[in-house]
Protein backbone atom coordinates (compact mmCIF):
# COMPACT_ATOMS: atom_id res chain seq x y z
CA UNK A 1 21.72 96.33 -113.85
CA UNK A 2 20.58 98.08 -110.33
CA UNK A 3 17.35 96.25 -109.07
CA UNK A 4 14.40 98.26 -108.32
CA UNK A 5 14.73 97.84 -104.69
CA UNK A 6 18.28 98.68 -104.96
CA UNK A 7 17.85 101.74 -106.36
CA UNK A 8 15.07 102.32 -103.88
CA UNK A 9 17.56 101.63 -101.15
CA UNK A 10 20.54 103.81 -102.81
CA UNK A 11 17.80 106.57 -103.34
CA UNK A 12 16.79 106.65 -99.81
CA UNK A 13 20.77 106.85 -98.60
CA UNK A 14 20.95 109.79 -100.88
CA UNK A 15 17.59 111.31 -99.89
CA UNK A 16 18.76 111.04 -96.00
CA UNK A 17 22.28 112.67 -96.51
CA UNK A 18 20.69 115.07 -98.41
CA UNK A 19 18.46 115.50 -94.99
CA UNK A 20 20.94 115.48 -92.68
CA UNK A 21 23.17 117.92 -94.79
CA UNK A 22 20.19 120.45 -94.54
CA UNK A 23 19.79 120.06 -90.73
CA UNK A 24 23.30 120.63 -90.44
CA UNK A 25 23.27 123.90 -92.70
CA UNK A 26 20.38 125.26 -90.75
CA UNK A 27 21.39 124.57 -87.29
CA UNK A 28 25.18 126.54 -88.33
CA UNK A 29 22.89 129.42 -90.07
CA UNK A 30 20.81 129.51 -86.37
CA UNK A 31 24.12 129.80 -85.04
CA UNK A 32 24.96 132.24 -86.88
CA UNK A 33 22.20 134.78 -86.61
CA UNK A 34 22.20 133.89 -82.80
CA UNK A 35 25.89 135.29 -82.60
CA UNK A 36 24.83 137.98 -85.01
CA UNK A 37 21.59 138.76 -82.38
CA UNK A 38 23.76 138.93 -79.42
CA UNK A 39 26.11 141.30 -80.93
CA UNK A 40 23.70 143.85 -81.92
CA UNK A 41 21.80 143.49 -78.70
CA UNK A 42 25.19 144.37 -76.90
CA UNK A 43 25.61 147.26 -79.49
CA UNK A 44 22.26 148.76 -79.06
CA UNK A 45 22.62 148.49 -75.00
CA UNK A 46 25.86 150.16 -75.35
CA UNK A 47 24.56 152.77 -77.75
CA UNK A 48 22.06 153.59 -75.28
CA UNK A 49 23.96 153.68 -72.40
CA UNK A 50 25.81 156.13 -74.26
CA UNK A 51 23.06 158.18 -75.13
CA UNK A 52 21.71 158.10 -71.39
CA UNK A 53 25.12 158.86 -68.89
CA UNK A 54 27.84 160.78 -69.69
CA UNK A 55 30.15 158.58 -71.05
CA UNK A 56 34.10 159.01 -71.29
CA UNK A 57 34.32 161.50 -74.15
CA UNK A 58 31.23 163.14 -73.79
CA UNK A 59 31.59 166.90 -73.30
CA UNK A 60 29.10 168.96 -70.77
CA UNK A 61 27.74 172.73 -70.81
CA UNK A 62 29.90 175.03 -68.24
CA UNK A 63 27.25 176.44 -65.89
CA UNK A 64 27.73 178.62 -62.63
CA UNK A 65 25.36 177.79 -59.24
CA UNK A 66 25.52 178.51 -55.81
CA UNK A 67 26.53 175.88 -53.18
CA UNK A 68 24.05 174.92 -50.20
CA UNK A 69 26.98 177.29 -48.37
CA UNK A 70 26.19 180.32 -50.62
CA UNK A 71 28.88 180.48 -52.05
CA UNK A 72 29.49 180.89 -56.09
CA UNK A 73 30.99 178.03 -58.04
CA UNK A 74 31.43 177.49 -61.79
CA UNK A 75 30.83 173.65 -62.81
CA UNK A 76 31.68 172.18 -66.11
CA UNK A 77 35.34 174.44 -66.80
CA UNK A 78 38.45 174.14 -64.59
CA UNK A 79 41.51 176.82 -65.36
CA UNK A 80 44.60 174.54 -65.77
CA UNK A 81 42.59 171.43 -63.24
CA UNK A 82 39.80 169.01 -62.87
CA UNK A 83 36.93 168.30 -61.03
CA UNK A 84 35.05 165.44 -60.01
CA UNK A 85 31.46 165.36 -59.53
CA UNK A 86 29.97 163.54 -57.13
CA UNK A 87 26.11 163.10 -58.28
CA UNK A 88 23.84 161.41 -55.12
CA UNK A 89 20.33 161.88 -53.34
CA UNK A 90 19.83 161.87 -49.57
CA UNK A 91 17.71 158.58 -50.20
CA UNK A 92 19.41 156.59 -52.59
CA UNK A 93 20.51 153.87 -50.65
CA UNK A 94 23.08 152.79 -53.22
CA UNK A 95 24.64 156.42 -51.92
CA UNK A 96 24.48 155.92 -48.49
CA UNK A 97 26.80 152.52 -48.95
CA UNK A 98 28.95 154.32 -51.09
CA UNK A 99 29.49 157.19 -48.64
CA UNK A 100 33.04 155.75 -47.11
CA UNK A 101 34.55 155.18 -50.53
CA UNK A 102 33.42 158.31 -51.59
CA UNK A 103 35.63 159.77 -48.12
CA UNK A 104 38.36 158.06 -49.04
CA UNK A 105 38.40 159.30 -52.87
CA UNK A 106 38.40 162.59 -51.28
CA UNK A 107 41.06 162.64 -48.86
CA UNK A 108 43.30 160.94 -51.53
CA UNK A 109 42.21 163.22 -53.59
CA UNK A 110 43.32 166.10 -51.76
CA UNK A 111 46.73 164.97 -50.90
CA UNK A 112 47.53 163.01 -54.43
CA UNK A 113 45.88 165.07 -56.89
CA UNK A 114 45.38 168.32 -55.20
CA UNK A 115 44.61 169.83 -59.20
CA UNK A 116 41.04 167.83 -59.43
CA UNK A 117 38.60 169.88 -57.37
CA UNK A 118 35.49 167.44 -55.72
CA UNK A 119 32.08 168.86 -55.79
CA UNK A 120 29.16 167.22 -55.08
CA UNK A 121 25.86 167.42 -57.16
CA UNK A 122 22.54 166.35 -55.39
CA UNK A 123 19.11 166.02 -56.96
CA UNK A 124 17.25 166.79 -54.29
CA UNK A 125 17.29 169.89 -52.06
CA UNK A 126 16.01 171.13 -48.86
CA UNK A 127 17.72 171.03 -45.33
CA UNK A 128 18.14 167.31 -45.64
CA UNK A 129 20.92 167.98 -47.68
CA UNK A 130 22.91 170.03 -44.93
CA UNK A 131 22.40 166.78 -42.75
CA UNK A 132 23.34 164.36 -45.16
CA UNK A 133 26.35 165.90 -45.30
CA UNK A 134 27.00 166.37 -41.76
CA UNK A 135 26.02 162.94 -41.27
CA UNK A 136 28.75 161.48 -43.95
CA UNK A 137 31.49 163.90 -43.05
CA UNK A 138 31.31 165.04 -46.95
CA UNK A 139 33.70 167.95 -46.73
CA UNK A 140 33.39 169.23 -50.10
CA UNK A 141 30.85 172.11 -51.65
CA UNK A 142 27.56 170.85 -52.42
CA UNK A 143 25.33 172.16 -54.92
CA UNK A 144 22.11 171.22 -57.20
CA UNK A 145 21.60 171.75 -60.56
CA UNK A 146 19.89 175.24 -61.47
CA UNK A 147 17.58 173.73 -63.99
CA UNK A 148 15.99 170.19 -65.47
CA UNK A 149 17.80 170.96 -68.48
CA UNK A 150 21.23 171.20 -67.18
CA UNK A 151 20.88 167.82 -65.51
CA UNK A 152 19.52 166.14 -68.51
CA UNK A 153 22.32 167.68 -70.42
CA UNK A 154 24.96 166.25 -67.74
CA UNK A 155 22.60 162.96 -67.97
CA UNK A 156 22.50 162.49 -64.40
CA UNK A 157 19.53 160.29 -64.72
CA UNK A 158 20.96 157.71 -61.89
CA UNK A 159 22.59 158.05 -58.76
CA UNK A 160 25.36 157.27 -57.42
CA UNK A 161 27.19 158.74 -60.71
CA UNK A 162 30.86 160.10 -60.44
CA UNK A 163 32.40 162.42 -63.01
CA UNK A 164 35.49 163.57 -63.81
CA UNK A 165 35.76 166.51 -66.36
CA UNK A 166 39.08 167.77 -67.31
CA UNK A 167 39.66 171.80 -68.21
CA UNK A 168 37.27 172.13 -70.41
CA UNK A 169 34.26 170.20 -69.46
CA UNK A 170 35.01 167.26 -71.50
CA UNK A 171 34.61 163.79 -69.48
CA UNK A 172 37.74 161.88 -68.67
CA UNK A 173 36.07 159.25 -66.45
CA UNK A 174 32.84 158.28 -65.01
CA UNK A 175 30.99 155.78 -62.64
CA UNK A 176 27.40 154.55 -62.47
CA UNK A 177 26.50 152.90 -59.78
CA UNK A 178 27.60 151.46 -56.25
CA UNK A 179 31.08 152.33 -55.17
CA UNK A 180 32.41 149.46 -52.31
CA UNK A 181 34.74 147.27 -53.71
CA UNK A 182 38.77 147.87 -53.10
CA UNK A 183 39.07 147.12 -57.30
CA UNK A 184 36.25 149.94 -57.59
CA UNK A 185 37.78 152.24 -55.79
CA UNK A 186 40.98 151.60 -57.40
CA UNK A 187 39.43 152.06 -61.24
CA UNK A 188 38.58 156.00 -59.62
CA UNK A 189 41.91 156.89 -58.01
CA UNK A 190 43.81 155.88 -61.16
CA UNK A 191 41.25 157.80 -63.13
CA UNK A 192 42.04 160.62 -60.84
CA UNK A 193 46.16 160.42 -61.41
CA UNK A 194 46.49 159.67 -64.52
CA UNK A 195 47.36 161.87 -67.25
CA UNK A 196 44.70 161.26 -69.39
CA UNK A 197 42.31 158.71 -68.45
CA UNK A 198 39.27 158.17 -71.42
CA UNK A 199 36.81 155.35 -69.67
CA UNK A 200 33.91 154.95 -68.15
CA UNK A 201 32.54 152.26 -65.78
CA UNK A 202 28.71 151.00 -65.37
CA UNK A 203 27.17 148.86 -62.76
CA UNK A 204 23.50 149.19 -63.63
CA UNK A 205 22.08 147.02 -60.82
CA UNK A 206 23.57 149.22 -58.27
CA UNK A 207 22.38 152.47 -59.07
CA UNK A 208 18.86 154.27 -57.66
């Protein structure tokens, strides 16, 4: 027969891999619901990014304004082209340093993909505009939203944004944030040739 203090001994074995089994179960179930946190953190941040820009997908109101030029321009619907908007403010600095990029989009642009029409879109008005652009050498028509509505509904809540809408007003591709890298400029430029580009591109620390 088992002694007493055999038993003892076998019950406190048993008692301690029952222990350790339990630490082990828990520490795999806080494993678990820390994967499970992380992935709906990442799926809420996306979902509100989507609800915030105007993500690839995403269709926007047509609208007609007049640029800083005076002249009449229809925004949002293309017959048989595209356009990219270019969305800034004179003091965004995150603009200012994406100014050259922005140059180079356009000239490529107009020799590579002479069907997407540039416009830029700034949130802020006044004569400063006219100088920002003669400042940057921005050789496209400039205009401002008519209304606080039609912005939200474009969800141009941060600058620099670039967006390109085919025909119909629905977006193709868009940008938020700082444009200086060769691969970002790259990511735009194919966006602009290809047939059918459906993406979208965030840098959130680099926008204004």
């Amino acid at each position: 027969m088992m002694s007493a203090r055999s038993a003892e001994q076998a019950r406190f074995l048993w008692e301690r891999r029952l222990l350790y089994a339990a630490v082990m179960v828990a520490g795999l179930a806080m494993v678990v619901l820390v994967r499970q946190y992380d992935d709906l953190r990442q799926r809420y941040r996306a979902l509100t990014q989507r609800l915030q820009w105007p993500h690839a997908g995403y269709s926007v109101p047509t609208f007609h304004a007049v640029t800083i030029d005076g002249d009449s321009i229809t925004v949002g619907r293309a017959d048989g082209g595209r356009q990219l908007l270019i969305v800034f403010t004179t003091a965004c600095p995150y603009c200012r340093a994406s100014v050259g990029a922005w140059r180079r989009i356009i000239d490529a642009t107009n020799r590579e993909a002479p069907h997407v029409t540039t416009l830029g879109i700034t949130l802020d008005g006044g004569g400063s505009v006219q100088e920002y652009r003669r400042e940057h050498d921005l050789r496209i028509p400039v205009l401002m939203f008519p209304d606080d509505k039609l912005r939200r509904l474009y969800r141009a809540r941060s600058v620099p944004l670039l967006v390109l809408l085919d025909s119909t007003g629905r977006v193709l591709y868009s940008r938020l944030g700082a444009l200086e890298d060769e691969a970002a400029i790259d990511s735009v430029l194919d966006a602009l040739t290809s047939p059918d580009p459906v993406r979208d591109d965030i840098v959130a620390d680099r926008t204004f």
